[in-house]
C-alpha atoms as a PDB file:
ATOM      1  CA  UNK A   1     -48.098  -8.605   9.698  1.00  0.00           C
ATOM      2  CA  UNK A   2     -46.509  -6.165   7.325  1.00  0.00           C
ATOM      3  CA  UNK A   3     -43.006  -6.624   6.908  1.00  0.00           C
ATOM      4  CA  UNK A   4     -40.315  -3.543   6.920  1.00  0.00           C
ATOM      5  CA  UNK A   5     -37.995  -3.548   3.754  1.00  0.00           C
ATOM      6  CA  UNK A   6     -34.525  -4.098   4.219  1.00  0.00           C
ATOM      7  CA  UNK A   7     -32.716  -1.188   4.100  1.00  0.00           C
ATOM      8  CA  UNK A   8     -30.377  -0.400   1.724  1.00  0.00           C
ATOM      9  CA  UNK A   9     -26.489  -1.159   1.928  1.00  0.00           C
ATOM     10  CA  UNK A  10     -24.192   1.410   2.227  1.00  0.00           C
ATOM     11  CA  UNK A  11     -22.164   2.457  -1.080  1.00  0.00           C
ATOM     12  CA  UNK A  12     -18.671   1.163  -1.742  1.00  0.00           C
ATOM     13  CA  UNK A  13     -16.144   3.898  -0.682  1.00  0.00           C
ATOM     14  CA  UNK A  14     -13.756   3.337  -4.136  1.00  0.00           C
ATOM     15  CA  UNK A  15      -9.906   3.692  -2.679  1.00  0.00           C
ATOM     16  CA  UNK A  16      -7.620   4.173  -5.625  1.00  0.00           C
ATOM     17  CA  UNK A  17      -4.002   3.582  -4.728  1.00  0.00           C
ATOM     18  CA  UNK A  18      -1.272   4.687  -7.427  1.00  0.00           C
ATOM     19  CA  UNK A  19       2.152   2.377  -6.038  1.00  0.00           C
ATOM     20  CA  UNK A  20       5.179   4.334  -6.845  1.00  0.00           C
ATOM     21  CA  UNK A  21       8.825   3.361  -6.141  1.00  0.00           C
ATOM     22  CA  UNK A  22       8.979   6.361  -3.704  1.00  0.00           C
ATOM     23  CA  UNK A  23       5.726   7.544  -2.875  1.00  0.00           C
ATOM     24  CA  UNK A  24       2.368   6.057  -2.934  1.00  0.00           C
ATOM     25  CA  UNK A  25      -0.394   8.134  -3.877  1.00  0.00           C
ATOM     26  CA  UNK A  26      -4.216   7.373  -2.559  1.00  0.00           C
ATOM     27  CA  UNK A  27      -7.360   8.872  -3.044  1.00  0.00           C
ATOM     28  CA  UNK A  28     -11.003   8.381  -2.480  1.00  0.00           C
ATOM     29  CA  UNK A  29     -13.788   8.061  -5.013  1.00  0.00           C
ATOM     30  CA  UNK A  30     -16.544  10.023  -6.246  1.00  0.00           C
ATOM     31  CA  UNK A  31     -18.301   9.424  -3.488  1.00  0.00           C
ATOM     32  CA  UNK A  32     -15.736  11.965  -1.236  1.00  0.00           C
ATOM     33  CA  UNK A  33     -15.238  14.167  -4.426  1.00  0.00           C
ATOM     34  CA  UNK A  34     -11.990  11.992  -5.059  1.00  0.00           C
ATOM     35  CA  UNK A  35     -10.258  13.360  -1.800  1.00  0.00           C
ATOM     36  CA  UNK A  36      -6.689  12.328  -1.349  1.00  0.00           C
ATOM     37  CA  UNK A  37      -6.162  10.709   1.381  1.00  0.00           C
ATOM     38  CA  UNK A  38      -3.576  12.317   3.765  1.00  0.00           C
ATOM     39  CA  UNK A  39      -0.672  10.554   5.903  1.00  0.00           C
ATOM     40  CA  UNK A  40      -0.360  10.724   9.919  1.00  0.00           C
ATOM     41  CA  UNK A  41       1.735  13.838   9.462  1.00  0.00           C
ATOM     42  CA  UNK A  42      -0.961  15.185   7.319  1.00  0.00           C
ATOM     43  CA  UNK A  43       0.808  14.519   3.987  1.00  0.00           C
ATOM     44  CA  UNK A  44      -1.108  13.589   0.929  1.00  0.00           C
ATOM     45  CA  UNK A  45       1.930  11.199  -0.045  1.00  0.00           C
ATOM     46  CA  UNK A  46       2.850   7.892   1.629  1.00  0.00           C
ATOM     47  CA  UNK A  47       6.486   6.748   1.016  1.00  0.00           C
ATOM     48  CA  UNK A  48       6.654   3.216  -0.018  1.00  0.00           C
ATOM     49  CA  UNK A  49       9.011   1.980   3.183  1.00  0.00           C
ATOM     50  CA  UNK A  50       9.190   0.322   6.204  1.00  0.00           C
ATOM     51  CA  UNK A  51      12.217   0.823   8.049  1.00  0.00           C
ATOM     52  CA  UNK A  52      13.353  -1.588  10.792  1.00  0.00           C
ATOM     53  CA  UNK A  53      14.935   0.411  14.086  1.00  0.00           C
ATOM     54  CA  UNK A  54      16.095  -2.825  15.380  1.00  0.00           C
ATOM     55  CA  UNK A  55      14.822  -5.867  17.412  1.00  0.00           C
ATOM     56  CA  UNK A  56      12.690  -5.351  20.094  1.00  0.00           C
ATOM     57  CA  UNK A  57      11.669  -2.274  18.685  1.00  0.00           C
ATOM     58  CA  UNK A  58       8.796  -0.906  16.817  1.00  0.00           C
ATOM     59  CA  UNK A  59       9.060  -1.050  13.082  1.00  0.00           C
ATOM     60  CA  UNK A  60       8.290   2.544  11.069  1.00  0.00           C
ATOM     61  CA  UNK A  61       5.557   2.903   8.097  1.00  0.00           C
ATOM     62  CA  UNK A  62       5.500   4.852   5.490  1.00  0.00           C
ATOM     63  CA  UNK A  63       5.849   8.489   6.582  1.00  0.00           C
ATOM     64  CA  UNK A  64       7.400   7.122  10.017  1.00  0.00           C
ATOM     65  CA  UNK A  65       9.827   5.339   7.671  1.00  0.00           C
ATOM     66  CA  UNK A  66      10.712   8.857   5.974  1.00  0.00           C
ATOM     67  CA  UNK A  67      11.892  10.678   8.883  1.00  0.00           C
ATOM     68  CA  UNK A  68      15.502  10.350   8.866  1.00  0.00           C
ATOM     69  CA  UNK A  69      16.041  11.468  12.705  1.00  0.00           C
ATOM     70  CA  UNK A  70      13.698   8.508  13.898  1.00  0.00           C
ATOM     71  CA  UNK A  71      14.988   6.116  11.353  1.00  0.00           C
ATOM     72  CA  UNK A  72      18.422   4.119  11.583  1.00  0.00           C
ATOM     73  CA  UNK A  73      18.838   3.636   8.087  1.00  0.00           C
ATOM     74  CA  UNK A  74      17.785   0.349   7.769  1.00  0.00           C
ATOM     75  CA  UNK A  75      14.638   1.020   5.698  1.00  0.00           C
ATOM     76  CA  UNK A  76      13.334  -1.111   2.749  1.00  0.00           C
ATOM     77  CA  UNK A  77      11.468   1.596   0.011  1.00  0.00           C
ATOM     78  CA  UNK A  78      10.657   0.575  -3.409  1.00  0.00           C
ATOM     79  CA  UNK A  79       8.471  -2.071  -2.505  1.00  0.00           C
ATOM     80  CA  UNK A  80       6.728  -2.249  -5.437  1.00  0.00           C
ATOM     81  CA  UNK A  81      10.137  -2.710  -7.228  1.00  0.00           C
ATOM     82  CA  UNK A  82      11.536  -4.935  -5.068  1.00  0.00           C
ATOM     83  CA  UNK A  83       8.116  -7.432  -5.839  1.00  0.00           C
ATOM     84  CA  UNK A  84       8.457  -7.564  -8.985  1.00  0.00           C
ATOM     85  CA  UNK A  85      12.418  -8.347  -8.679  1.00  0.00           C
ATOM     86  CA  UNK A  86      12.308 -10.735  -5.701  1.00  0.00           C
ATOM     87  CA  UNK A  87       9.140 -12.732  -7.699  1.00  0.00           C
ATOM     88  CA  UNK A  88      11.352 -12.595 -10.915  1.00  0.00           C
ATOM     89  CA  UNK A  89      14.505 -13.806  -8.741  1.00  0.00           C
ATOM     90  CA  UNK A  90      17.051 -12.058 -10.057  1.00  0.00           C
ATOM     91  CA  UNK A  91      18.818  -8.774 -11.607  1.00  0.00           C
ATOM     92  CA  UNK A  92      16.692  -7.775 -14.247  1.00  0.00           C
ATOM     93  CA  UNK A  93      19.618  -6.983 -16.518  1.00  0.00           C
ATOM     94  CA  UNK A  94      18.493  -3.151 -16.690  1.00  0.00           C
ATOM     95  CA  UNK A  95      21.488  -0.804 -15.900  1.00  0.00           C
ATOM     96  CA  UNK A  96      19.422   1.222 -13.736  1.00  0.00           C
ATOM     97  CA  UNK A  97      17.824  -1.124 -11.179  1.00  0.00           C
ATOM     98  CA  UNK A  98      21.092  -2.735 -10.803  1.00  0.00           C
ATOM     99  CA  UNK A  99      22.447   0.609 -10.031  1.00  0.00           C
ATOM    100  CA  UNK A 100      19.634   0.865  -7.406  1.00  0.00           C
ATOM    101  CA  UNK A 101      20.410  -2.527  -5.717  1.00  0.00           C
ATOM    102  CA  UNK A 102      23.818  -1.904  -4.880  1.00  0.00           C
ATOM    103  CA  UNK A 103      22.725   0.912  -2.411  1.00  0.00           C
ATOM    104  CA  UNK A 104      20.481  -1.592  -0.737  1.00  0.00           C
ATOM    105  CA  UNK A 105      21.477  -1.550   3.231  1.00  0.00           C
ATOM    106  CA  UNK A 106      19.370  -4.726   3.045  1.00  0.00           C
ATOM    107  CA  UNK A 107      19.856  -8.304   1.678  1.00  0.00           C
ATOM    108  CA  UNK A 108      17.707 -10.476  -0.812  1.00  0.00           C
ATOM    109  CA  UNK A 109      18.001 -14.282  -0.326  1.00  0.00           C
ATOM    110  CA  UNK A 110      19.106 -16.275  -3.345  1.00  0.00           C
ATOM    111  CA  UNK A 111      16.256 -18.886  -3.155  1.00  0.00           C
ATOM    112  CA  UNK A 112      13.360 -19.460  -5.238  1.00  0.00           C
ATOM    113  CA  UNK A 113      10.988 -17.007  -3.046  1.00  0.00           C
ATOM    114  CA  UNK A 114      13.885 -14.769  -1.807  1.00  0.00           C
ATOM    115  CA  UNK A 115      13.365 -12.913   1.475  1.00  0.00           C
ATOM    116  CA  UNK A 116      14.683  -9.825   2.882  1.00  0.00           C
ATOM    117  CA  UNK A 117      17.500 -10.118   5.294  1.00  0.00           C
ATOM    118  CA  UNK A 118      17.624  -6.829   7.647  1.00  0.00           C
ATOM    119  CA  UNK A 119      21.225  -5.832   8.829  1.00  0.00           C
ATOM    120  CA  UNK A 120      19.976  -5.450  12.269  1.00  0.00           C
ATOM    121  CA  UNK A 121      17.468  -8.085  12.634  1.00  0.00           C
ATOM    122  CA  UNK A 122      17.728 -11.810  13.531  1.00  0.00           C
ATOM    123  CA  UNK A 123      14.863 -12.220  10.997  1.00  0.00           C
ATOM    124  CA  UNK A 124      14.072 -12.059   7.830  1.00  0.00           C
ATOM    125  CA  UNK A 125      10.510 -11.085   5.711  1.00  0.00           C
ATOM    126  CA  UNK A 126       8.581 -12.232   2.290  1.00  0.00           C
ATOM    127  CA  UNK A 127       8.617  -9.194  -0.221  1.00  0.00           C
ATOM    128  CA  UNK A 128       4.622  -9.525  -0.181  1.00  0.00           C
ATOM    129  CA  UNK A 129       4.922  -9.554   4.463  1.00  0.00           C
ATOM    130  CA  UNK A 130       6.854  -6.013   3.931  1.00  0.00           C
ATOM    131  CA  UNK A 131       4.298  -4.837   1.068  1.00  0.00           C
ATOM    132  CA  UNK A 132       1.352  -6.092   3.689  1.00  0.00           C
ATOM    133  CA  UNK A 133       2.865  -4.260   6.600  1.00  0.00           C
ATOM    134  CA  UNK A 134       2.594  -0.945   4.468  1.00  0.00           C
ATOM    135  CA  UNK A 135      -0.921  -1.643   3.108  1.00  0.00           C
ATOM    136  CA  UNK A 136      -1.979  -1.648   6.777  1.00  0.00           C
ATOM    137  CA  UNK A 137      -0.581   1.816   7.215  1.00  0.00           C
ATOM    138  CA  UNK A 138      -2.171   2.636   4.166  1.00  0.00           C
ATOM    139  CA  UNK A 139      -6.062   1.796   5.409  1.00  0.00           C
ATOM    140  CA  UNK A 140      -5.280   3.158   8.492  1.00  0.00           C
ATOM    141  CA  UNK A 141      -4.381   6.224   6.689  1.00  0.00           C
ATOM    142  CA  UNK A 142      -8.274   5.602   4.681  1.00  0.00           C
ATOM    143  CA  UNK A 143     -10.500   5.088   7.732  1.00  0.00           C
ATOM    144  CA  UNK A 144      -9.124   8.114   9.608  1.00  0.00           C
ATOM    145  CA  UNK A 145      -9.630  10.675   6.592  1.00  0.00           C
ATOM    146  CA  UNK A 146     -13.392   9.087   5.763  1.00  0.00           C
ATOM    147  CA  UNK A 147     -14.002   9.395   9.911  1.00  0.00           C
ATOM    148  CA  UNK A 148     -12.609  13.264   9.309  1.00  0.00           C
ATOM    149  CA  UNK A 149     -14.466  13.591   6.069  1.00  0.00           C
ATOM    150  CA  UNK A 150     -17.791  11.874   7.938  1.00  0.00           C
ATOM    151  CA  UNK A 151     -17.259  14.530  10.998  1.00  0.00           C
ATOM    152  CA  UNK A 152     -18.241  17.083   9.032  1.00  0.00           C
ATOM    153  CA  UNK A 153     -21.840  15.694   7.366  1.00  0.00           C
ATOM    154  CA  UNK A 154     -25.098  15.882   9.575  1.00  0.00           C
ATOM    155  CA  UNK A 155     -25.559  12.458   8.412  1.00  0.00           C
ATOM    156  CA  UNK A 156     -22.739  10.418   9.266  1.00  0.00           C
ATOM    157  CA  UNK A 157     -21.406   7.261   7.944  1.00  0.00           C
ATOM    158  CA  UNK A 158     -21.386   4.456  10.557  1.00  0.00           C
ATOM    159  CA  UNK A 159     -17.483   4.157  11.456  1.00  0.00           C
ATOM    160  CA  UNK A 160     -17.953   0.443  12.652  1.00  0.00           C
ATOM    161  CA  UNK A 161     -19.261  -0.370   8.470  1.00  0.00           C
ATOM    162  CA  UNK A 162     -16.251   1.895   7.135  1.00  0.00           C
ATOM    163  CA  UNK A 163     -13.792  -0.896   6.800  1.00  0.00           C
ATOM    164  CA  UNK A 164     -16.404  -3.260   5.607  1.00  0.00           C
ATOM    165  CA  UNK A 165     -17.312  -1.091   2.887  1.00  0.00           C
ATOM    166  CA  UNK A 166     -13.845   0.163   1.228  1.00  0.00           C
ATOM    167  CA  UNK A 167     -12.699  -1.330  -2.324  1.00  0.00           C
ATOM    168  CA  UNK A 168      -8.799  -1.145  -2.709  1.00  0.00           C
ATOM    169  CA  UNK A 169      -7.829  -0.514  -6.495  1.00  0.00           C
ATOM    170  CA  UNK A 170      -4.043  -1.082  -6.882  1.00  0.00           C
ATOM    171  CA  UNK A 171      -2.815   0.958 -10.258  1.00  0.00           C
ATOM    172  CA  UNK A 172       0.618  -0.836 -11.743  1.00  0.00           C
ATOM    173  CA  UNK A 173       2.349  -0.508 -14.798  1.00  0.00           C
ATOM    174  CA  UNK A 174       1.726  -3.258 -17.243  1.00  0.00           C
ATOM    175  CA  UNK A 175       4.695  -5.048 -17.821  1.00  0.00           C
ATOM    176  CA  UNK A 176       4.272  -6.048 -14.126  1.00  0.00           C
ATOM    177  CA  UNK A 177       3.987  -9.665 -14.438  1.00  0.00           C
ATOM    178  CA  UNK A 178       1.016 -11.727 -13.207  1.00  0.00           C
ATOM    179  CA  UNK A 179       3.017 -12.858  -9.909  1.00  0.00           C
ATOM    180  CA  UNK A 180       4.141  -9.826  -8.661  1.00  0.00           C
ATOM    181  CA  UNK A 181      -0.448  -8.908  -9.116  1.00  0.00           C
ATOM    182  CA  UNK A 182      -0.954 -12.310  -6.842  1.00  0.00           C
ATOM    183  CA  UNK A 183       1.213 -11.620  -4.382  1.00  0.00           C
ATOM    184  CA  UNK A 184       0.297  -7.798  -4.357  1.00  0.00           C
ATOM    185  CA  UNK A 185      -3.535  -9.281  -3.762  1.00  0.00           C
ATOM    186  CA  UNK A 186      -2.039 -11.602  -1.190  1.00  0.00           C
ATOM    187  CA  UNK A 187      -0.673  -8.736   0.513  1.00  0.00           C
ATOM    188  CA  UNK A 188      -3.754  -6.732   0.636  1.00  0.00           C
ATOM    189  CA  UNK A 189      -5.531  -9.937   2.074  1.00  0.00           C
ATOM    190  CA  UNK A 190      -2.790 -10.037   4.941  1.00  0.00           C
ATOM    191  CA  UNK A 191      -3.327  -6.224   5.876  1.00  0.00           C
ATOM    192  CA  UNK A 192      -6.743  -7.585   6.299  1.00  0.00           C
ATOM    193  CA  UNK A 193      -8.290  -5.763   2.805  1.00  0.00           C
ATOM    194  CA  UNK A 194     -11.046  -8.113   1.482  1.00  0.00           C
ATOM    195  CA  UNK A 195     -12.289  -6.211  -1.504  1.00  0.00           C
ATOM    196  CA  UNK A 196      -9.529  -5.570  -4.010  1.00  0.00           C
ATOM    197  CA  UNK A 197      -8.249  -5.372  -7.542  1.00  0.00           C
ATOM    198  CA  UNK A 198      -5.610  -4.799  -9.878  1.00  0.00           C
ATOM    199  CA  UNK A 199      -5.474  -2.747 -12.399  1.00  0.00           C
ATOM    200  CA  UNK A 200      -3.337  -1.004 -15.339  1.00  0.00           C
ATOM    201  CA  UNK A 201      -2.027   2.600 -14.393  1.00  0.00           C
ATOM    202  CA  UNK A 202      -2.398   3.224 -18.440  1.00  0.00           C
ATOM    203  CA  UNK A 203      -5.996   2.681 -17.807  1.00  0.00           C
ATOM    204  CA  UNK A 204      -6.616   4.770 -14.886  1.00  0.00           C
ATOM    205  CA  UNK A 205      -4.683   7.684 -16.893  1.00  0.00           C
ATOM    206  CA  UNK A 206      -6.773   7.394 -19.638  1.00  0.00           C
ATOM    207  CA  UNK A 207      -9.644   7.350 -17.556  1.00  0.00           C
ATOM    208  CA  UNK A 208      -9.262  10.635 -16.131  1.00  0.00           C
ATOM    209  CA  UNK A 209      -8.498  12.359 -19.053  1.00  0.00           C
ATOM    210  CA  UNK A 210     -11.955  10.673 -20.418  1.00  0.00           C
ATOM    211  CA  UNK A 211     -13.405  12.868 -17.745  1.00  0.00           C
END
């Protein structure tokens, strides 16, 4: 009896993600004519926070975090600079971030894998559980622009194989040490991202201007 041939797998939908202190940037790859990926509110910026509205209550992601009339002002932003200075364990010496961490409504343990102490919380969170509660917003944020983008082929993506298929590519500056890109991988893998990968923001920039 003949045999049919497998049919082929469905391509990798590239996510690029550009981490920024306030705002993270994503986009999709060529695949979706590198379509940025827009927030909740319909933004095409995430901002890098979670903000706590105390216990019992729901926490707020990224553009949730951002509005000020639903937040109480206990919101931890910069969480890609608060990785690298929690994994490095202390001030980094540089005028300017220490400027930055004295308007910090929030408190880093002094241990040797600090945590963040919330003012109105009996608990406290890893750097790389806070960066993992974003990421989750963030491919939440991916699945429902690819559904919208799908919506409008006459041969549509299977949503169940979405997930499945997307490749997370974290641009960071290089002089991010090698921790703070482990536990920025770990985080992914908590927010339940199984393909992803690190790379230079230098490289991505010269990338696009190779274009």
């Amino acid at each position: 009896a003949e045999s049919n041939p497998p049919s082929a797998s469905p391509p990798t939908i590239v996510v690029g993600i550009d981490l920024g202190a306030l705002t993270t940037k994503i986009t999709l790859g060529p695949s979706y004519d590198h379509e940025l990926v827009r927030n909740a509110q319909g933004g095409h910026t995430t901002p890098t926070a979670v903000t706590f509205s105390g216990k019992h209550r729901a926490r707020l992601l990224g553009e949730d975090a951002a509005e000020v009339s639903r937040a109480d002002g206990n919101t931890v932003g910069m969480l890609d600079r608060l990785l690298v200075d929690s994994l490095t364990n202390a001030s980094s010496g540089n005028d300017e971030e220490d400027a930055l961490a004295a308007f910090r409504r929030f408190q880093l343990t002094s241990d040797e894998q600090p945590r963040v102490n919330i003012p109105n919380m009996e608990e406290e969170y890893s750097t790389t559980a806070l960066m993992a509660m974003l990421l989750g917003n963030v491919k939440g944020n991916v699945i429902a622009t690819v559904a919208r983008l799908e919506s409008n082929k006459s041969e549509k993506r299977d949503s169940n194989n979405v997930a499945n298929n997307l490749h997370f590519v974290f641009a960071i500056p290089p002089s991010y040490p090698q921790s703070t890109r482990n536990a920025l991988m770990d985080a992914a893998f908590a927010a339940s991202i199984s393909n992803s990968s690190v790379v230079d923001s230098t490289q991505c920039m010269a990338a696009v201007y190779d274009r």
